[in-house]
C-alpha atoms as a PDB file:
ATOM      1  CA  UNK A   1      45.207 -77.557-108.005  1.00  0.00           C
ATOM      2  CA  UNK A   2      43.966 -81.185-108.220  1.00  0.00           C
ATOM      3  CA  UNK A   3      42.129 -81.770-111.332  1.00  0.00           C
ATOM      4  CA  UNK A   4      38.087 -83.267-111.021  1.00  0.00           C
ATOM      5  CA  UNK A   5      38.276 -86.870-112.111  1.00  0.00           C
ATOM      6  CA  UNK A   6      35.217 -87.075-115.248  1.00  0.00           C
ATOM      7  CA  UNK A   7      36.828 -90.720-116.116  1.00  0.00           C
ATOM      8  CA  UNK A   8      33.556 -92.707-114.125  1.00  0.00           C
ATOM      9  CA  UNK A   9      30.824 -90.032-115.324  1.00  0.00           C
ATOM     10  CA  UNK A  10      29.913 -92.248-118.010  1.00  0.00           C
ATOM     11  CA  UNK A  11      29.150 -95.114-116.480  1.00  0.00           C
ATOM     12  CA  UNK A  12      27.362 -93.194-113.730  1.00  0.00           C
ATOM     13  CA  UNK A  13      24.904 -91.408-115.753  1.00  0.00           C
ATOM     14  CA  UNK A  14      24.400 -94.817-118.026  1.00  0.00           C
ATOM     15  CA  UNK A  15      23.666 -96.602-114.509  1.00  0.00           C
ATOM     16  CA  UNK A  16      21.365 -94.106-113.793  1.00  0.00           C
ATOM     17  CA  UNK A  17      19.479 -93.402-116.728  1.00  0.00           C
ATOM     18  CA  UNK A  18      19.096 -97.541-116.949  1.00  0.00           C
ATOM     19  CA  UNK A  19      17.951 -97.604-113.462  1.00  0.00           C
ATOM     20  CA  UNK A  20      15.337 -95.209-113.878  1.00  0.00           C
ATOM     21  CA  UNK A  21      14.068 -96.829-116.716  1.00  0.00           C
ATOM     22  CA  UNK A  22      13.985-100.127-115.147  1.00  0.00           C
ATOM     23  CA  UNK A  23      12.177 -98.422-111.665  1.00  0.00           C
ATOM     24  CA  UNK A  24       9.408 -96.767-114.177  1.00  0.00           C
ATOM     25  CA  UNK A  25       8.830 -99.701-116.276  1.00  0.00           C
ATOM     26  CA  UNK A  26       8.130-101.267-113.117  1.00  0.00           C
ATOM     27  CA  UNK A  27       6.093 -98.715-111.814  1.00  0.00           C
ATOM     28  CA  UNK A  28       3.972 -98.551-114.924  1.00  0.00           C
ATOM     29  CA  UNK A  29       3.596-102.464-115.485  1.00  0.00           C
ATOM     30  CA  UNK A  30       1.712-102.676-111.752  1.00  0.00           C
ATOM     31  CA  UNK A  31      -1.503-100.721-113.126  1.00  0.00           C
ATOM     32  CA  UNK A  32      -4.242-102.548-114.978  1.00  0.00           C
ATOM     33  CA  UNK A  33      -5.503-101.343-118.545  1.00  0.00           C
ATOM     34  CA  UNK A  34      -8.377-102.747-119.596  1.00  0.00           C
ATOM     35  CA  UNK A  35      -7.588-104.293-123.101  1.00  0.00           C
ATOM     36  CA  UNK A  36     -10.775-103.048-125.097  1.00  0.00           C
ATOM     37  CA  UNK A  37     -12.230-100.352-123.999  1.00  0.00           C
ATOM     38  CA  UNK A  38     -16.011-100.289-125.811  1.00  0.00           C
ATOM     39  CA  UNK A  39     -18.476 -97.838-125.622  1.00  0.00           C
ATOM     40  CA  UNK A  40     -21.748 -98.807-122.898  1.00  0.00           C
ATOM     41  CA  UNK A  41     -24.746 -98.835-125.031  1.00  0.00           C
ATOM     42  CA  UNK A  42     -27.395 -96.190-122.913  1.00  0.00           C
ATOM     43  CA  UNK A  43     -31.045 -96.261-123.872  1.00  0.00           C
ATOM     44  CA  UNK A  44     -32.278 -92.760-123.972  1.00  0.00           C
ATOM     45  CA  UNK A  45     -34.666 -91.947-121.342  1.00  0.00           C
ATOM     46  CA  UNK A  46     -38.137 -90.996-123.288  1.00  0.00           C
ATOM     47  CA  UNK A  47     -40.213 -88.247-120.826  1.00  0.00           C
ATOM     48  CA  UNK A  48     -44.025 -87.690-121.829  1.00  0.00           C
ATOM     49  CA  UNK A  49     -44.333 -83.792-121.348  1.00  0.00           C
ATOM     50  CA  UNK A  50     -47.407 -82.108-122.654  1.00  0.00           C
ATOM     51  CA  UNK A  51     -45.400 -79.911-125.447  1.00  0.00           C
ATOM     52  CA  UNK A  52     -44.475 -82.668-127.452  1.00  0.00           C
ATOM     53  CA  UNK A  53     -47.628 -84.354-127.876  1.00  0.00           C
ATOM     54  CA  UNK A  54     -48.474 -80.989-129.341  1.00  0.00           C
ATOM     55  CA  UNK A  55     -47.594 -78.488-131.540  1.00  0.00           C
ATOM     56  CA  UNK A  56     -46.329 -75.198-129.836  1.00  0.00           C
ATOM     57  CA  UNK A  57     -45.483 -71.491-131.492  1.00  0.00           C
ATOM     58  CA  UNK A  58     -42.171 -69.896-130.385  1.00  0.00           C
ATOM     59  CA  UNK A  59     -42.425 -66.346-131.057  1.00  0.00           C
ATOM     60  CA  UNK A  60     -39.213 -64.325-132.217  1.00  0.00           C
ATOM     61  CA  UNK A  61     -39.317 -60.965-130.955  1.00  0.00           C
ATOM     62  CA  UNK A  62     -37.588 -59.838-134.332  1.00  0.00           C
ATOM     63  CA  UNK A  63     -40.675 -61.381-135.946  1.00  0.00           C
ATOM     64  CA  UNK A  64     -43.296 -59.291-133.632  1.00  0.00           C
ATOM     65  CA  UNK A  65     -44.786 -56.185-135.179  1.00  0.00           C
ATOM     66  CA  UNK A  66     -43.247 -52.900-133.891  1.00  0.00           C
ATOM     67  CA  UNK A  67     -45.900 -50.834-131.958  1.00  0.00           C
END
């Protein structure tokens, strides 16, 4: 029974494993990053509604009497 020749799976697997390094550092290199990302500064909208001008009660209905 012929035996299986292993002698060339080193260099095959280190070809490989270099090639697919090389193919993803390619891959990777083509998309744009922006280099600093900062935060956009957003003005908060201010809407005049008629229960903040003015003081309103919020009743608790553990606070309410029992009847």
């Amino acid at each position: 029974m012929p035996q299986l020749d292993t002698s060339t799976w080193f260099m095959v697997i280190l070809s490989m494993i270099l090639t697919l390094f090389i193919m993803f550092q390619l891959k990777i290199s083509k998309h744009y990053f922006p280099m600093n990302p900062e935060p956009k500064q957003t003005l908060p909208l201010k809407s005049n509604t008629p229960w903040e001008e003015k003081w309103t009660k919020i009743y608790s209905p553990l606070s309410l009497s029992l009847q």
